[in-house]
C-alpha atoms as a PDB file:
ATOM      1  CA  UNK A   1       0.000   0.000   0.000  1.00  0.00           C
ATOM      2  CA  UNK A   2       1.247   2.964  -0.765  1.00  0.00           C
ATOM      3  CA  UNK A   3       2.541   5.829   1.688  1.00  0.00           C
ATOM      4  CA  UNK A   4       0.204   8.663   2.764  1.00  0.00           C
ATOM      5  CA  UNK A   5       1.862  12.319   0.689  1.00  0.00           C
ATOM      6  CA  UNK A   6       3.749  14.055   3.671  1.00  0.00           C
ATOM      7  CA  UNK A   7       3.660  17.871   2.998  1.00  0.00           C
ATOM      8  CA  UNK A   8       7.095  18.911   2.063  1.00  0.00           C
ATOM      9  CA  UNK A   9       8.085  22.336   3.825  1.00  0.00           C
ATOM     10  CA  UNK A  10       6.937  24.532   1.039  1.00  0.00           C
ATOM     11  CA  UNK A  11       3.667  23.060   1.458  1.00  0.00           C
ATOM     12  CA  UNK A  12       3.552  22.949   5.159  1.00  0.00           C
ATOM     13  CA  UNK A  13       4.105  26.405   4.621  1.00  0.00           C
ATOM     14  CA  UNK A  14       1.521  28.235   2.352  1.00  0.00           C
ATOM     15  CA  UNK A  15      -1.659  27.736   4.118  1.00  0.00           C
ATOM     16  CA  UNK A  16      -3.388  27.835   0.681  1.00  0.00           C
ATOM     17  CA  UNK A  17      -2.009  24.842  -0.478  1.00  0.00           C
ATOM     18  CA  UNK A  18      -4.284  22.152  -1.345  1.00  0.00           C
ATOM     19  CA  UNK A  19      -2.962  19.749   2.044  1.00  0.00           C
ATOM     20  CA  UNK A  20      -3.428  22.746   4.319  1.00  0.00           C
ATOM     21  CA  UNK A  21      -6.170  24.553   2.962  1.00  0.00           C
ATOM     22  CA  UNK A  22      -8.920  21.890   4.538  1.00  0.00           C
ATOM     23  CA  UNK A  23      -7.497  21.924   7.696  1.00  0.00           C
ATOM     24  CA  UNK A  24      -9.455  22.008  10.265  1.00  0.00           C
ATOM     25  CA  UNK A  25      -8.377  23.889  13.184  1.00  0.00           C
ATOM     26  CA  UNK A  26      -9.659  23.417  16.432  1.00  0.00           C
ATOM     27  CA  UNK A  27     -11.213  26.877  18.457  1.00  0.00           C
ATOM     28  CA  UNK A  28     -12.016  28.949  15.349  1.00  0.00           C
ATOM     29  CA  UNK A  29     -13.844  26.155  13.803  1.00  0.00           C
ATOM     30  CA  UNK A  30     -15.712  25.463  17.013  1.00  0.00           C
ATOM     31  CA  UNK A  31     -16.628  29.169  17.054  1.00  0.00           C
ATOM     32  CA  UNK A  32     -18.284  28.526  13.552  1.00  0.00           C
ATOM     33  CA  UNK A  33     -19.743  25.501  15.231  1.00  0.00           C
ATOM     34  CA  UNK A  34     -21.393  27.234  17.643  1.00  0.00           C
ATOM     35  CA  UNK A  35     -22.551  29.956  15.281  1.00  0.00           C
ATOM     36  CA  UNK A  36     -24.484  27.380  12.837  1.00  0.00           C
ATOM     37  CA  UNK A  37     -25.891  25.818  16.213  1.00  0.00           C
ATOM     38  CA  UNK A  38     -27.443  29.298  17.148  1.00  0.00           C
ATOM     39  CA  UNK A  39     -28.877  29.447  13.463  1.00  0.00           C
ATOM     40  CA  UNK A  40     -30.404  26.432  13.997  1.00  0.00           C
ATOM     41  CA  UNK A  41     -31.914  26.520  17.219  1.00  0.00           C
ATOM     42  CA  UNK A  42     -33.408  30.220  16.253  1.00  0.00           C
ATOM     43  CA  UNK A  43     -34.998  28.215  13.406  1.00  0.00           C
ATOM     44  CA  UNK A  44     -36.706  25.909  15.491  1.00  0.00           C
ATOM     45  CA  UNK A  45     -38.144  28.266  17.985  1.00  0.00           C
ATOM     46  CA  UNK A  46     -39.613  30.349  15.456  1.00  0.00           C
ATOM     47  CA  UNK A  47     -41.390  27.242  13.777  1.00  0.00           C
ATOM     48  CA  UNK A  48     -42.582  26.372  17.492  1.00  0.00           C
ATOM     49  CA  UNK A  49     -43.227  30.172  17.898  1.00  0.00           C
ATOM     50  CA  UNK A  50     -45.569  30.204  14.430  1.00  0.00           C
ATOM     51  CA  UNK A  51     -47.159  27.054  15.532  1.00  0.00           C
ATOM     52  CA  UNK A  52     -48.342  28.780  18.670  1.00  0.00           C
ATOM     53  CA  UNK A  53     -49.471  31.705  17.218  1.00  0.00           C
ATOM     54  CA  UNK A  54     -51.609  30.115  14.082  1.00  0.00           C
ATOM     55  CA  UNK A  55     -53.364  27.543  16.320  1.00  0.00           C
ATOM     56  CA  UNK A  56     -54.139  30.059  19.545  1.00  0.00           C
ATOM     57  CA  UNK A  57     -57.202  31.924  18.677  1.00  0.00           C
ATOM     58  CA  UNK A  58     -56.246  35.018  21.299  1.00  0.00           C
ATOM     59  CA  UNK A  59     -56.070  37.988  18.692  1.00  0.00           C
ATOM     60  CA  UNK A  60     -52.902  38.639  19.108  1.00  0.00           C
ATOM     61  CA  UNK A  61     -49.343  36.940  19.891  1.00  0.00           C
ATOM     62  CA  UNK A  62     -49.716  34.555  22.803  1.00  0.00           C
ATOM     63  CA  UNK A  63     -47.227  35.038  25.887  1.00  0.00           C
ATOM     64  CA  UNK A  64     -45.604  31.090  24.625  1.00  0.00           C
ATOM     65  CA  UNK A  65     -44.830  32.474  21.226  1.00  0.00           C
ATOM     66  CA  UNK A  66     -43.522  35.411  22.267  1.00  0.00           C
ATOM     67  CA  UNK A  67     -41.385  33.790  24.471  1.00  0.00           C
ATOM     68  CA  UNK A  68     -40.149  31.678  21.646  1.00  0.00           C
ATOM     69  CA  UNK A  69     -39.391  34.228  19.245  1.00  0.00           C
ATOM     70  CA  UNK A  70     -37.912  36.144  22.450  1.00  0.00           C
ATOM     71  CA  UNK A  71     -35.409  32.865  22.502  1.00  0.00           C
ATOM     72  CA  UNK A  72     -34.614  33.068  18.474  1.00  0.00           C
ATOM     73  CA  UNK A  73     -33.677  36.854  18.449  1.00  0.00           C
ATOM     74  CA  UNK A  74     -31.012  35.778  21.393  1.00  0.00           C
ATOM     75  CA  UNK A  75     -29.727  33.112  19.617  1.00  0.00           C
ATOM     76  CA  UNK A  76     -28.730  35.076  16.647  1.00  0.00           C
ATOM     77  CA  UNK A  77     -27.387  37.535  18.836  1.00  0.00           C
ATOM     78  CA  UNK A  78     -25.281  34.380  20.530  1.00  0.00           C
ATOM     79  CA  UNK A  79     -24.370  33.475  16.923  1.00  0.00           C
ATOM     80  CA  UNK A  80     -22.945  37.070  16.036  1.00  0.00           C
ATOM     81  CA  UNK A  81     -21.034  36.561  18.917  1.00  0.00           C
ATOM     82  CA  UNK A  82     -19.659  33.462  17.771  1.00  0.00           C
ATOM     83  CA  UNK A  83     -19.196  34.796  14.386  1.00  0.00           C
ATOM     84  CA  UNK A  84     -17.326  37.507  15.682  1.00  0.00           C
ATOM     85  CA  UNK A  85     -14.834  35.037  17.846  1.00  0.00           C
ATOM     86  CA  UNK A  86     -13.908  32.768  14.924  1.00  0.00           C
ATOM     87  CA  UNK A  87     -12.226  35.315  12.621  1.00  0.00           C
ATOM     88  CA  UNK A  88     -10.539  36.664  15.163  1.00  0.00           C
ATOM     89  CA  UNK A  89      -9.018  33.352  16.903  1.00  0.00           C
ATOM     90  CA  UNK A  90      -8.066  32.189  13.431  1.00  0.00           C
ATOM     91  CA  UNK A  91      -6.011  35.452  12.872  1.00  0.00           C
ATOM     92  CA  UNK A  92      -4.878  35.687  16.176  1.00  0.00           C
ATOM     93  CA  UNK A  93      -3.013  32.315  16.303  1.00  0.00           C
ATOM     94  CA  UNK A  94      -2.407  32.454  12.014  1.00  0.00           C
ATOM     95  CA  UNK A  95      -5.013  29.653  11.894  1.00  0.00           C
ATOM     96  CA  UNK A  96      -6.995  30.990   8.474  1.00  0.00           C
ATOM     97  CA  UNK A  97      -7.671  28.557   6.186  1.00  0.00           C
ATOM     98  CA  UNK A  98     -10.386  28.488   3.107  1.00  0.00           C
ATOM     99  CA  UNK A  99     -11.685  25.425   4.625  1.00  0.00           C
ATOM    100  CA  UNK A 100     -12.903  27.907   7.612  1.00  0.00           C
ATOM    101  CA  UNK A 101     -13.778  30.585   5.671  1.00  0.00           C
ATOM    102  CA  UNK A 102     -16.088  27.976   3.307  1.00  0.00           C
ATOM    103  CA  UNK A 103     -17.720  26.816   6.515  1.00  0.00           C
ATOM    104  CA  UNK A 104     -18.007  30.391   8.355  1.00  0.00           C
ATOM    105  CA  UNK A 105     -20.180  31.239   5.054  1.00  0.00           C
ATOM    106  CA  UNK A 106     -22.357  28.062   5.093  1.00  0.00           C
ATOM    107  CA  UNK A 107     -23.433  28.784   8.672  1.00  0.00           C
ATOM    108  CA  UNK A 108     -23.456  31.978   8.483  1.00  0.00           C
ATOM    109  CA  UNK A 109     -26.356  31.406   5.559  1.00  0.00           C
ATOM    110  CA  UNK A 110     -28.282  29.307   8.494  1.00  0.00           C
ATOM    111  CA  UNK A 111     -27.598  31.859  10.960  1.00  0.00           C
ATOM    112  CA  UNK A 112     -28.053  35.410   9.668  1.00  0.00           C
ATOM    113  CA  UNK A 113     -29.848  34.452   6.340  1.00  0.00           C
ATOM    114  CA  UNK A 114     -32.676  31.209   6.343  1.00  0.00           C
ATOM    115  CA  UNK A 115     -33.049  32.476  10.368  1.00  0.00           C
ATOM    116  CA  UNK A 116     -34.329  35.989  10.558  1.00  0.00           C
ATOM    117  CA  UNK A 117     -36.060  35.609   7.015  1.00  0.00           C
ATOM    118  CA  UNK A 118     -38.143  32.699   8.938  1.00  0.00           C
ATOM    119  CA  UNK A 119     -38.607  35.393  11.808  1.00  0.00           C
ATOM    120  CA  UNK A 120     -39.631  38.221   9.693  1.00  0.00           C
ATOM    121  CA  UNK A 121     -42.222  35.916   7.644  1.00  0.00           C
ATOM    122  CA  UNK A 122     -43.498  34.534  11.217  1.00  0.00           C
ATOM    123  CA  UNK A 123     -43.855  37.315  13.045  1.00  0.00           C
ATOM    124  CA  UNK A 124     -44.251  40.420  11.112  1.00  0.00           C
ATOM    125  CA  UNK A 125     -45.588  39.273   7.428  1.00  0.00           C
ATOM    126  CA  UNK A 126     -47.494  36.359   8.386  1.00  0.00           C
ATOM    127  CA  UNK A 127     -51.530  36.296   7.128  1.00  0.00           C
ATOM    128  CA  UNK A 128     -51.979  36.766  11.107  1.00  0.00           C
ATOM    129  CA  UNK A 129     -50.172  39.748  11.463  1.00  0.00           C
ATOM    130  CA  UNK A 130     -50.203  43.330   9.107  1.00  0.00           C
ATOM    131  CA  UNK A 131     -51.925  44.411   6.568  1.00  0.00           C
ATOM    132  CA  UNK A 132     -53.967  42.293   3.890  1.00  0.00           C
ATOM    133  CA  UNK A 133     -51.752  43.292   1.178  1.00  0.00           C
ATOM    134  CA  UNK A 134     -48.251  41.612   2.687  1.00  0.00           C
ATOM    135  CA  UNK A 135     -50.364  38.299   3.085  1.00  0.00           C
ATOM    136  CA  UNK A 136     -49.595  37.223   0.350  1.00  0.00           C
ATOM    137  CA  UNK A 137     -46.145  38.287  -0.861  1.00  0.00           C
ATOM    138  CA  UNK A 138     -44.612  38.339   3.134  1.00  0.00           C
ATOM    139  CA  UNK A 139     -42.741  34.699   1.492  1.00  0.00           C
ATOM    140  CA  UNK A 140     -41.544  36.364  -1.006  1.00  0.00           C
ATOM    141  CA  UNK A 141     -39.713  39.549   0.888  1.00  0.00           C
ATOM    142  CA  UNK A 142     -38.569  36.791   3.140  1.00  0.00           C
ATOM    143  CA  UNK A 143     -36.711  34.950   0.426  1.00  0.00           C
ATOM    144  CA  UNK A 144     -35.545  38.188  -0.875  1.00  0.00           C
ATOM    145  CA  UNK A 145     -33.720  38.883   1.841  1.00  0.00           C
ATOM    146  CA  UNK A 146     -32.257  35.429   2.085  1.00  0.00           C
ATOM    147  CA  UNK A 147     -31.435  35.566  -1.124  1.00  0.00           C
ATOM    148  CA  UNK A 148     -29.587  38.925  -0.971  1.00  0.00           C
ATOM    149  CA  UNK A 149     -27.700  37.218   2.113  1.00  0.00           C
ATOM    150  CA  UNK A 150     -26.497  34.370   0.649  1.00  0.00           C
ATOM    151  CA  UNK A 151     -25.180  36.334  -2.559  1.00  0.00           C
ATOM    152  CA  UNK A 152     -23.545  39.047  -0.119  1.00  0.00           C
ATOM    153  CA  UNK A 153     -21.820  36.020   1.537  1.00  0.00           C
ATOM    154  CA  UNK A 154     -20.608  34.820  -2.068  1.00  0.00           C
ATOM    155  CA  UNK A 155     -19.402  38.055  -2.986  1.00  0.00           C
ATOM    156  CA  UNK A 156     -17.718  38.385   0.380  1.00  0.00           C
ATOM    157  CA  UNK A 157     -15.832  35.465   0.058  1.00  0.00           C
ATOM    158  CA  UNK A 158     -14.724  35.813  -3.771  1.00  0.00           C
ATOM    159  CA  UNK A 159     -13.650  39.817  -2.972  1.00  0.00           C
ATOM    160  CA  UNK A 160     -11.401  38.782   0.125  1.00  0.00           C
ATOM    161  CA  UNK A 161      -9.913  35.636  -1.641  1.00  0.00           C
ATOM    162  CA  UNK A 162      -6.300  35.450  -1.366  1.00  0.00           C
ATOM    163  CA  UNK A 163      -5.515  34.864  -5.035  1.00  0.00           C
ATOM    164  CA  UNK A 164      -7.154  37.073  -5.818  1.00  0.00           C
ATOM    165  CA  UNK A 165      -5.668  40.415  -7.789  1.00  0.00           C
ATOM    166  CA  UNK A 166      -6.214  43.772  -5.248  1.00  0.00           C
ATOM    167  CA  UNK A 167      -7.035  46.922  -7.189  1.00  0.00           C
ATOM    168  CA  UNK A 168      -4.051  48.805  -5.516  1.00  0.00           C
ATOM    169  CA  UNK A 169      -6.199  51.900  -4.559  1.00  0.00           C
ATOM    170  CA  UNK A 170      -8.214  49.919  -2.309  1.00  0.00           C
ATOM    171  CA  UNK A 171      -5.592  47.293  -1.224  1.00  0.00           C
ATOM    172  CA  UNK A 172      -6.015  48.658   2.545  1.00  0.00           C
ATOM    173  CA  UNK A 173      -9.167  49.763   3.011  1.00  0.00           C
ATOM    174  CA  UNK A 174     -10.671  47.416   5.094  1.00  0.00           C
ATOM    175  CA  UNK A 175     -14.327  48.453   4.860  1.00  0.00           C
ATOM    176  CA  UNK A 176     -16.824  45.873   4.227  1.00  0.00           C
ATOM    177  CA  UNK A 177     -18.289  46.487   0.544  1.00  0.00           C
ATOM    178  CA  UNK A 178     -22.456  46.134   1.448  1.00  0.00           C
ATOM    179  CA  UNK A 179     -23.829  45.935   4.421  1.00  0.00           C
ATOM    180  CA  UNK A 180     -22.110  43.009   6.463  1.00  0.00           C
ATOM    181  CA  UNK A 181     -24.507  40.105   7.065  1.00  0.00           C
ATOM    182  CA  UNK A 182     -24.501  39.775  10.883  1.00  0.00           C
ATOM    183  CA  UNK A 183     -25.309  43.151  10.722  1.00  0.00           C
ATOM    184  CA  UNK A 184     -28.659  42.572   8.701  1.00  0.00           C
ATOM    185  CA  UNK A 185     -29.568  39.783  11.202  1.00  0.00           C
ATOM    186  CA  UNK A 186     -28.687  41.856  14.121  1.00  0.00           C
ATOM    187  CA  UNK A 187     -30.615  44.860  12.847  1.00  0.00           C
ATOM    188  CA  UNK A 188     -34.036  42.202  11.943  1.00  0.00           C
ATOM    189  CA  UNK A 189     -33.246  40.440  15.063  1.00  0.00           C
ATOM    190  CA  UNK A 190     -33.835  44.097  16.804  1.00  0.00           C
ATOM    191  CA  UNK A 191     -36.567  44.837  15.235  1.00  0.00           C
ATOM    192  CA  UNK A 192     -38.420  41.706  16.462  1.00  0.00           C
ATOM    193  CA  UNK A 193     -37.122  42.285  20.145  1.00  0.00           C
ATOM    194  CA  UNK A 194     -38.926  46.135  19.830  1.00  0.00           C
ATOM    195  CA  UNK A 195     -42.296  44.559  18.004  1.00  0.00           C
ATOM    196  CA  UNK A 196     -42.580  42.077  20.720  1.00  0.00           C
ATOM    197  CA  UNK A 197     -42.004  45.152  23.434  1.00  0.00           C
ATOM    198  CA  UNK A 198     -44.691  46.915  22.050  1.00  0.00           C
ATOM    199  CA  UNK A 199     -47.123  43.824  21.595  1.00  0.00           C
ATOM    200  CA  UNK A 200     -46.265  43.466  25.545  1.00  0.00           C
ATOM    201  CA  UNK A 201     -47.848  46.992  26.412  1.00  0.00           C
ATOM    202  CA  UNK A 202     -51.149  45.948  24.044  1.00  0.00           C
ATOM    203  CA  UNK A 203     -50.061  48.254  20.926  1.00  0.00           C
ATOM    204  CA  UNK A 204     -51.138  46.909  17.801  1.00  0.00           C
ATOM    205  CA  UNK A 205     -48.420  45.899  14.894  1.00  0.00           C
ATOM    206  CA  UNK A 206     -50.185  47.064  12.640  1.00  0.00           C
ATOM    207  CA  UNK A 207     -49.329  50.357  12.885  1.00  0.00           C
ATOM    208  CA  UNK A 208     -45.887  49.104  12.054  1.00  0.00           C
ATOM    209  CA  UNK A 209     -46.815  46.771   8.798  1.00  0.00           C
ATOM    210  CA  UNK A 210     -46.552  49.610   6.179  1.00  0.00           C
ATOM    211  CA  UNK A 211     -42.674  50.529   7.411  1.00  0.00           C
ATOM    212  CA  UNK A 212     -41.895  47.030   8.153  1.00  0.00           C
ATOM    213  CA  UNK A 213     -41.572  45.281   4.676  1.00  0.00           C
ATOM    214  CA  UNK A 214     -39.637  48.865   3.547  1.00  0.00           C
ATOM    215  CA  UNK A 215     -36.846  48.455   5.641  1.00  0.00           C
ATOM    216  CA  UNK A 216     -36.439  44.414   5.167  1.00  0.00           C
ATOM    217  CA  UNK A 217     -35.996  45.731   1.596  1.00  0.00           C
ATOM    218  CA  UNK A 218     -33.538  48.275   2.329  1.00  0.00           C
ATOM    219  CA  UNK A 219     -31.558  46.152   4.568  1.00  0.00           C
ATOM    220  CA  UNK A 220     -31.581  42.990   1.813  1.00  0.00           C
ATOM    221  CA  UNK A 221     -30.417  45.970  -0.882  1.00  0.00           C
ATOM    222  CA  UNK A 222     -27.880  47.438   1.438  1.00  0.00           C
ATOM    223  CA  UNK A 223     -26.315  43.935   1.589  1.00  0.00           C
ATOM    224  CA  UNK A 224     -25.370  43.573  -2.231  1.00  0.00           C
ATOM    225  CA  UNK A 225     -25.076  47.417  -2.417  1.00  0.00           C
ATOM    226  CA  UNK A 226     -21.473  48.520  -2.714  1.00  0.00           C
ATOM    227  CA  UNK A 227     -21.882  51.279  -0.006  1.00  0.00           C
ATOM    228  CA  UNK A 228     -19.230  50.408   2.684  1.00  0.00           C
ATOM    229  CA  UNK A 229     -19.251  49.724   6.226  1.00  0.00           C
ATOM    230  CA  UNK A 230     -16.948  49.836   8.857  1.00  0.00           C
ATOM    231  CA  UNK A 231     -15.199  46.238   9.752  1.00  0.00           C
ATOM    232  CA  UNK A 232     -14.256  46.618  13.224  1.00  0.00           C
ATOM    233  CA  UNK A 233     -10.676  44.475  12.293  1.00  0.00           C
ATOM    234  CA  UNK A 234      -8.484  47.463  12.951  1.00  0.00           C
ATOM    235  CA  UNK A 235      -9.692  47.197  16.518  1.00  0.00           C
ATOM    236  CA  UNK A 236      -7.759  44.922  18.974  1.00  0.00           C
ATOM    237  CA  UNK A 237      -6.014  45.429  22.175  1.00  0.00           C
ATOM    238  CA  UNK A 238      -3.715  48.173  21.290  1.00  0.00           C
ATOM    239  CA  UNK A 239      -6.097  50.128  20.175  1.00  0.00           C
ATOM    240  CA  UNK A 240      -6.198  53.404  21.620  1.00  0.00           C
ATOM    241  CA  UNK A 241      -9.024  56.184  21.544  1.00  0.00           C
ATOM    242  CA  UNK A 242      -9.543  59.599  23.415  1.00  0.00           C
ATOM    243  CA  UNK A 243     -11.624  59.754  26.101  1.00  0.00           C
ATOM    244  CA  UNK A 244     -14.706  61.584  24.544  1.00  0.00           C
ATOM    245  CA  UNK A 245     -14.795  58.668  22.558  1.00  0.00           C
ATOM    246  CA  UNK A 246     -14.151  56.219  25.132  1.00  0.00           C
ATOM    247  CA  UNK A 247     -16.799  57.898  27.290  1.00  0.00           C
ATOM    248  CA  UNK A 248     -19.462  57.679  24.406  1.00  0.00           C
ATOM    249  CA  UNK A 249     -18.891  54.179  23.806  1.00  0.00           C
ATOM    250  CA  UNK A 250     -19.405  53.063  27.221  1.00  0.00           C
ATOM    251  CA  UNK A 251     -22.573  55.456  27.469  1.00  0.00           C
ATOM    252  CA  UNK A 252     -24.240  53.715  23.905  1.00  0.00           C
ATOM    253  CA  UNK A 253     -23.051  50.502  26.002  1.00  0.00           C
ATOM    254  CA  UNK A 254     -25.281  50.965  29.058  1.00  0.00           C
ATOM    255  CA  UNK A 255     -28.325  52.664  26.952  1.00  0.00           C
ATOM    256  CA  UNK A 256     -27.987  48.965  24.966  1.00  0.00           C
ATOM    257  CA  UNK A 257     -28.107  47.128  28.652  1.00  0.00           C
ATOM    258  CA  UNK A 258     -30.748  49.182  30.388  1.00  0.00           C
ATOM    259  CA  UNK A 259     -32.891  49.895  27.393  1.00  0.00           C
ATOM    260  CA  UNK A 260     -32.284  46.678  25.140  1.00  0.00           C
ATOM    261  CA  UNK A 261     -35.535  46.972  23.416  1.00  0.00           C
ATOM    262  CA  UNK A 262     -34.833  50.262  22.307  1.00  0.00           C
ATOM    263  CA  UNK A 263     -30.799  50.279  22.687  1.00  0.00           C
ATOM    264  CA  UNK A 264     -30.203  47.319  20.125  1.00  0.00           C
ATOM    265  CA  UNK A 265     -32.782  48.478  17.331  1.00  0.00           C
ATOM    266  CA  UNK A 266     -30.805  52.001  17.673  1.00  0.00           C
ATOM    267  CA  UNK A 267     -27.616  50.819  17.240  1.00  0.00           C
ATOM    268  CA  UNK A 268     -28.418  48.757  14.524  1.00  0.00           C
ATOM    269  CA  UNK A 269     -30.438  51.290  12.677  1.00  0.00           C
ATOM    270  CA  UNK A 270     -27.614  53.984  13.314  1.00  0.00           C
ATOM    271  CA  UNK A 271     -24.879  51.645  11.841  1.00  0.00           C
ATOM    272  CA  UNK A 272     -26.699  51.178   8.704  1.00  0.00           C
ATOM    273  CA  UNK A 273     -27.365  54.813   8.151  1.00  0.00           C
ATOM    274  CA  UNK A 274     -24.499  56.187   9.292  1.00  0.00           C
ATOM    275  CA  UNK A 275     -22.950  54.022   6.144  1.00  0.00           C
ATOM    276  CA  UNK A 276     -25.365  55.408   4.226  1.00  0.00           C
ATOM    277  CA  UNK A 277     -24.701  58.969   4.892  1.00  0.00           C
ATOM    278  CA  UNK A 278     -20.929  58.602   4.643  1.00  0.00           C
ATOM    279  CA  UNK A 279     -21.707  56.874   1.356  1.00  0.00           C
ATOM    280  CA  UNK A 280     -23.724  59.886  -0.260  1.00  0.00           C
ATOM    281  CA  UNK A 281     -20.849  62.297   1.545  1.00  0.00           C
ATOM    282  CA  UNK A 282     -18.308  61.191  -0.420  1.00  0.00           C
ATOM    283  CA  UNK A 283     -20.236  60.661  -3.666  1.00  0.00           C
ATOM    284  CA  UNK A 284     -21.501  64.455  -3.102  1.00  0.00           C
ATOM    285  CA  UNK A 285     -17.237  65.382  -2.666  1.00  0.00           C
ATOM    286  CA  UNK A 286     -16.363  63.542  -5.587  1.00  0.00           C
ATOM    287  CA  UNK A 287     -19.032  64.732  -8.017  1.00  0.00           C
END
């Protein structure tokens, strides 16, 4: 029988050869890991949640589903978490490989793509909830904004390939191009959290319906748009910042804590227009 190939040094070396490249290393894989599990479990409760709610005749969302979908907005929260730890365990110990990148995509479809598009459809476009006229194309803004997801995710991962040639003037910008994806999720995953608030206090949602299906849209177009967002990469532990800055960080921080119905949809909503308005700034300096 013959020998098993032993990577010669030059090999062992360029983590994009074919024997390293499907490596799988241990933490930032188990980060991913825990990222699709999140996905997947979010899933579930909001089938259990839309179960509830279609076969309850109460009017309105019954305190078991709303405890449900109350569980699948943390759990993509707990997978943004998890997405955020794997990227930056692989490059912290030189781990990156394309088998993890391949995989951080595929979950990250489940996670912050098939999830909140279930969640939306469920809770806010479902025939028991809004307006007569998003019965019956609430599937269909759903899929567009898994479909958006999954071809941001494609992009993403063609864009930031190694082999790939880098257009020299933006060879250091590291910006993403669209709105990120756990961003999207975070911001739907938000908005579900506030909905469920104000279904608490007895306000109707359909107040809400007409602005609702808008912003899913915006957020899906955002995603394959090519305005660009801030990655966050730069920052690590030797990162320094004034104190006016530091200050207003840690105030946004306990607004989020104390006020996390409010706090989280805020945050979200400001990160994805402040994008937008440093988008049309700089088109409006270059015109």
């Amino acid at each position: 029988m013959a020998n098993p190939h032993v990577p010669r040094d030059d090999e062992r070396d360029n983590p994009y050869h074919v024997s390293q490249a499907s490596r799988i290393y241990f933490l930032p894989n188990l980060m991913t890991a825990g990222n699709l599990f999140c996905g997947f479990a979010a899933v579930i409760r909001c089938v259990q949640a839309n179960f509830i709610v279609r076969y309850t005749d109460t009017g309105g969302i019954p305190p078991d589903a709303t405890a449900y979908f109350k569980q699948a907005v943390w759990l993509i929260f707990g997978a943004m978490a998890f997405d955020a730890l794997d990227g930056r365990l692989a490059r912290m110990g030189g781990r990156e490989s394309l088998f993890g990148a391949e995989f951080d995509s595929l979950a990250d479809v489940v996670s912050f793509g098939l999830a909140p598009a279930l969640m939306v459809f469920f809770l806010i476009l479902s025939p028991t909830q809004g307006y007569p006229m998003f019965r019956e194309i609430g599937w269909l803004l759903a899929f567009i904004y898994l479909l958006c997801a999954a071809i941001r995710l494609a992009r993403f991962n063609v864009i930031t390939h190694p082999l790939l040639e880098r257009d020299e003037k933006n060879a250091g910008n590291k910006d993403f191009v669209g709105l990120p994806v756990p961003a999207a999720a975070g911001t739907v995953a938000a908005l579900v959290l506030f909905l469920l608030e104000l279904a608490r206090h007895d306000r109707s949602l359909q107040s809400w319906a007409l602005g609702l299906p808008v912003l899913l849209v915006l957020i899906a177009v955002l995603m394959v748009s090519t305005v660009r967002y801030p990655s966050g990469k730069q920052i690590d532990l030797q990162t320094r910042t004034n104190l006016v800055t530091f200050l207003l960080i840690l105030g946004v921080a306990a607004t989020v804590v104390v006020f996390k119905e409010y706090g989280m949809l805020g945050v979200c909503l400001g990160y994805i227009f402040y994008g937008l308005g440093r988008h049309f700034r700089r088109r409006g300096v270059t015109a």
